[in-house]
C-alpha atoms as a PDB file:
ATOM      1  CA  UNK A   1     -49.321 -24.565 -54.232  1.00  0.00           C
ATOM      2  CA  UNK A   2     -50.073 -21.594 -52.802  1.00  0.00           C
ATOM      3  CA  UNK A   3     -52.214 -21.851 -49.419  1.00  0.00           C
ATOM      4  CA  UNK A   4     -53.044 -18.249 -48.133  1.00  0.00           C
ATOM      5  CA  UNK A   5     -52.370 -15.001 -49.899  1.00  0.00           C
ATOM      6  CA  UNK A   6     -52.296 -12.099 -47.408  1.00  0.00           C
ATOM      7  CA  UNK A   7     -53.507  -8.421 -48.705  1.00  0.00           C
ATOM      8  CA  UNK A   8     -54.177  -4.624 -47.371  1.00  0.00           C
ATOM      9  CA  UNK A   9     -50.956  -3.910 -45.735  1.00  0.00           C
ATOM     10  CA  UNK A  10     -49.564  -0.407 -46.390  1.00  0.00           C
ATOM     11  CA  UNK A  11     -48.201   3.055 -44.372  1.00  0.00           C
ATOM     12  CA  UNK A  12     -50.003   4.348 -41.953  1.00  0.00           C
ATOM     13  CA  UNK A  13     -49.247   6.916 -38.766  1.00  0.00           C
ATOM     14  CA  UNK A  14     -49.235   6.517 -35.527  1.00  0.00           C
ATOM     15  CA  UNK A  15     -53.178   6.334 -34.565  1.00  0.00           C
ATOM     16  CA  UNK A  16     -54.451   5.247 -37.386  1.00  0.00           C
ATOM     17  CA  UNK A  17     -55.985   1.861 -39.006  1.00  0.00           C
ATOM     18  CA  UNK A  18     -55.274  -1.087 -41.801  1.00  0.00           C
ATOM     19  CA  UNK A  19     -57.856  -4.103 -42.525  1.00  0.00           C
ATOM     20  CA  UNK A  20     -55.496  -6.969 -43.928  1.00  0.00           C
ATOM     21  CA  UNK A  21     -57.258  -9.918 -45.589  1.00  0.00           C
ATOM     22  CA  UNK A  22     -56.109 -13.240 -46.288  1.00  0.00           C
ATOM     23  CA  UNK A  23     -57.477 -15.178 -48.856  1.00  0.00           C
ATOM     24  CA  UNK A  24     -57.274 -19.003 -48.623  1.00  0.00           C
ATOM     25  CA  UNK A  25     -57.317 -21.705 -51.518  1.00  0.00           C
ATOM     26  CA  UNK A  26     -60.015 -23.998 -49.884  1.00  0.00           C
ATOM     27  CA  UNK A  27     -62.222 -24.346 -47.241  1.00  0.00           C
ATOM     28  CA  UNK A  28     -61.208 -22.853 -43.752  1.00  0.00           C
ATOM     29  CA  UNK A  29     -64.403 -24.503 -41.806  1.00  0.00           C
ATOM     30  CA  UNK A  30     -62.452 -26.869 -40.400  1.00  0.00           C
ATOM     31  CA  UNK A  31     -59.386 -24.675 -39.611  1.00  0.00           C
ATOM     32  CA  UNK A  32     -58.462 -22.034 -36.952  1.00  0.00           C
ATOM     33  CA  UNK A  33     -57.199 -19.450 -38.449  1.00  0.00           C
ATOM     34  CA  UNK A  34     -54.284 -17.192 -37.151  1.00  0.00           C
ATOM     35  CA  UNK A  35     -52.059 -14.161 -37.855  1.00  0.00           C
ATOM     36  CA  UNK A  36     -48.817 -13.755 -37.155  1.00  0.00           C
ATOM     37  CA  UNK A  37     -46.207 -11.116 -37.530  1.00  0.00           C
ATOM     38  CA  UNK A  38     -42.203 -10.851 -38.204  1.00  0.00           C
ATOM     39  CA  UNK A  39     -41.003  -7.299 -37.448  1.00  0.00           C
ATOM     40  CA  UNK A  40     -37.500  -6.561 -39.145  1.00  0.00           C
ATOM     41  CA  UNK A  41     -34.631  -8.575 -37.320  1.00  0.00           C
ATOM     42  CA  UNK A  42     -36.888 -10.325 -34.954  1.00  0.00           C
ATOM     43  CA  UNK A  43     -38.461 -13.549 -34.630  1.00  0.00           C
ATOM     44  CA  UNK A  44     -42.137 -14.121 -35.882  1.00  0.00           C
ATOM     45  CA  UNK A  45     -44.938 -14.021 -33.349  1.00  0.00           C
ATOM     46  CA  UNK A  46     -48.568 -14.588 -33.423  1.00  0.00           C
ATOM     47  CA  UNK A  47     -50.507 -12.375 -32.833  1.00  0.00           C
ATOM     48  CA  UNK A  48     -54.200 -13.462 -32.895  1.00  0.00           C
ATOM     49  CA  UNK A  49     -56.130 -16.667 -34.065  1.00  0.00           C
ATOM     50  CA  UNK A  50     -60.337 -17.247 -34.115  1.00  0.00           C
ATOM     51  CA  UNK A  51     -61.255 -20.877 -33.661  1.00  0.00           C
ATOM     52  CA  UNK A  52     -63.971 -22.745 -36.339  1.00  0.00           C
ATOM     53  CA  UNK A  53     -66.268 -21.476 -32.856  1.00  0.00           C
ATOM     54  CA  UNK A  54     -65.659 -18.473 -33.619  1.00  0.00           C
ATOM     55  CA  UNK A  55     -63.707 -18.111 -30.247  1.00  0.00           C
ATOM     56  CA  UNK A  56     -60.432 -15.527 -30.552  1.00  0.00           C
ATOM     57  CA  UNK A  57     -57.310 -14.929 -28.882  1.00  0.00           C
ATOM     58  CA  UNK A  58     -55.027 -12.091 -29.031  1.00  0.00           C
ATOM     59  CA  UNK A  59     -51.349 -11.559 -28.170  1.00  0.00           C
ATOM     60  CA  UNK A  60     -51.086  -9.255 -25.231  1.00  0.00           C
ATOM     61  CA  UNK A  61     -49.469  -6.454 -26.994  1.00  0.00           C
ATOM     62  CA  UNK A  62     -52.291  -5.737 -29.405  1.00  0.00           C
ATOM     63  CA  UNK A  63     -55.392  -6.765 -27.228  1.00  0.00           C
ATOM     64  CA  UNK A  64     -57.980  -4.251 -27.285  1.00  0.00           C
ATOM     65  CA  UNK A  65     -56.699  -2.710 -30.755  1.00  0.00           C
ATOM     66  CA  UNK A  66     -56.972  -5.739 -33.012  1.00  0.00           C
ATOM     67  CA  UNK A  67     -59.933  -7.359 -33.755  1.00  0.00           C
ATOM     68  CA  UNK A  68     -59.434 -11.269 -35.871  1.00  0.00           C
ATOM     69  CA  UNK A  69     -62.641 -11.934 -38.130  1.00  0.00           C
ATOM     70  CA  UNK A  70     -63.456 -15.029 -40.428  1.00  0.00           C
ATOM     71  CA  UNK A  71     -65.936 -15.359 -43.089  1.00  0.00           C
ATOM     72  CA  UNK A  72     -66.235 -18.989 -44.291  1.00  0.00           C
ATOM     73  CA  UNK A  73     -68.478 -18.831 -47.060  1.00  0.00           C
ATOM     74  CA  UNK A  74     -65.716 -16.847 -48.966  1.00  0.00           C
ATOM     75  CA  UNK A  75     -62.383 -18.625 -47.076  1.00  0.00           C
ATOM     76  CA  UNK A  76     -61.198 -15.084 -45.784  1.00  0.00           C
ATOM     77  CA  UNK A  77     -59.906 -14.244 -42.786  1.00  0.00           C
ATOM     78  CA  UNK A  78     -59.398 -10.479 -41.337  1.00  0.00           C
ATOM     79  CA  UNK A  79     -57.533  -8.918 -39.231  1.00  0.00           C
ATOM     80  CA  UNK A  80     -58.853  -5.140 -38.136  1.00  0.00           C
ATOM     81  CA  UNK A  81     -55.771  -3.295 -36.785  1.00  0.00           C
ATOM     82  CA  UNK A  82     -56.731   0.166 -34.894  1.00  0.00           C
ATOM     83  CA  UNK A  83     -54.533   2.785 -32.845  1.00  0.00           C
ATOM     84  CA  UNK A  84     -51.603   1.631 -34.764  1.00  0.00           C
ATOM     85  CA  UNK A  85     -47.840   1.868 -33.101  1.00  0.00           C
ATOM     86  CA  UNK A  86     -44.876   2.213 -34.818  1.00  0.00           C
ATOM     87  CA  UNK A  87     -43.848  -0.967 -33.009  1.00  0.00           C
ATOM     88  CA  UNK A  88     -46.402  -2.464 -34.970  1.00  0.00           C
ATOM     89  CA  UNK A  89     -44.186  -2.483 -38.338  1.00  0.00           C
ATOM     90  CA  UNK A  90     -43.616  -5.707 -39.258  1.00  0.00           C
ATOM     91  CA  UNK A  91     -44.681  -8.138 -42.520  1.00  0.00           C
ATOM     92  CA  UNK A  92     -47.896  -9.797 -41.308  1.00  0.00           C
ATOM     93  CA  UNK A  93     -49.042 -13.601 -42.175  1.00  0.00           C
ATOM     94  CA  UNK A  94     -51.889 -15.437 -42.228  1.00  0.00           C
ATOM     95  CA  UNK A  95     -52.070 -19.266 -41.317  1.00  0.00           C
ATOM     96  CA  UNK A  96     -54.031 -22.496 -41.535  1.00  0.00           C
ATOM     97  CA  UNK A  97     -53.847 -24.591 -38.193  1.00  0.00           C
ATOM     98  CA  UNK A  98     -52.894 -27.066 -38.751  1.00  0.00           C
ATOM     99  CA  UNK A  99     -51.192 -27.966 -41.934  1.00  0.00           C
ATOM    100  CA  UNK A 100     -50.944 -24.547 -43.335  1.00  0.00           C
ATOM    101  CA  UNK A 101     -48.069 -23.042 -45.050  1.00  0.00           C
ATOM    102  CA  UNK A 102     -47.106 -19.652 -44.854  1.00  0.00           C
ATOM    103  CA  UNK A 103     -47.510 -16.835 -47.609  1.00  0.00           C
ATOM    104  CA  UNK A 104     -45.923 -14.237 -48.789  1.00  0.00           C
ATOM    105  CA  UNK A 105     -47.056 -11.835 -46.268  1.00  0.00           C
ATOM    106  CA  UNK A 106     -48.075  -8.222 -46.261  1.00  0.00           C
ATOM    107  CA  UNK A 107     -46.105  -5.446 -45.170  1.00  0.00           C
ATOM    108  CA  UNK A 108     -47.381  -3.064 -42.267  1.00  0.00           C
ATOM    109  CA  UNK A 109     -44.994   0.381 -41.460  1.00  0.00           C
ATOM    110  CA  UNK A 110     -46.518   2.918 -39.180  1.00  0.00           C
ATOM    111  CA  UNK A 111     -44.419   5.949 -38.822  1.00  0.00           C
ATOM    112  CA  UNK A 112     -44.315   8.168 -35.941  1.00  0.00           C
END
């Protein structure tokens, strides 16, 4: 069963902005919510989560660029990426905590 499907990834330059959405199958009330990222041969990281409070936490390295978002009434989750860097390439996931699984992910490239 499929638990979150991620969605808005694409190319982009250096500078510019993506909104990637995750969609779950359920209710997220009771969840925090996170994204995290897998650039190519390197380990996943997380890079932001937003409590049920509506609290949010970001990974150093994209602190004042991203901004994490949650809508219950529709089970989405958001992730607004601005002043992209190429270092931010990587396939980007959404998850449930806890008891989440991961999707299929959704691919971010920003060229230089």
């Amino acid at each position: 069963q499929v638990d979150v499907v991620e969605s808005g990834g694409g190319l982009v330059q250096t500078g510019g902005s993506l909104r990637l959405s995750c969609a779950a199958s359920g209710s997220i009330s009771s969840n925090t919510m996170g994204w995290h990222r897998q650039a190519p041969g390197k380990q996943r990281e997380w890079v932001a989560l937003i409590t049920t409070g509506g609290s949010k936490k970001y990974a150093d390295s994209v602190k004042g660029r991203f901004t994490i978002s949650r809508d219950n009434t529709k089970n989405m989750v958001y992730l607004q990426m601005n002043s992209l860097k190429p270092e931010d390439t990587a396939v980007y996931y959404c998850l449930r905590i806890p008891g989440g699984s991961w999707g299929q992910g959704t691919q971010v490239t920003v060229s230089s």
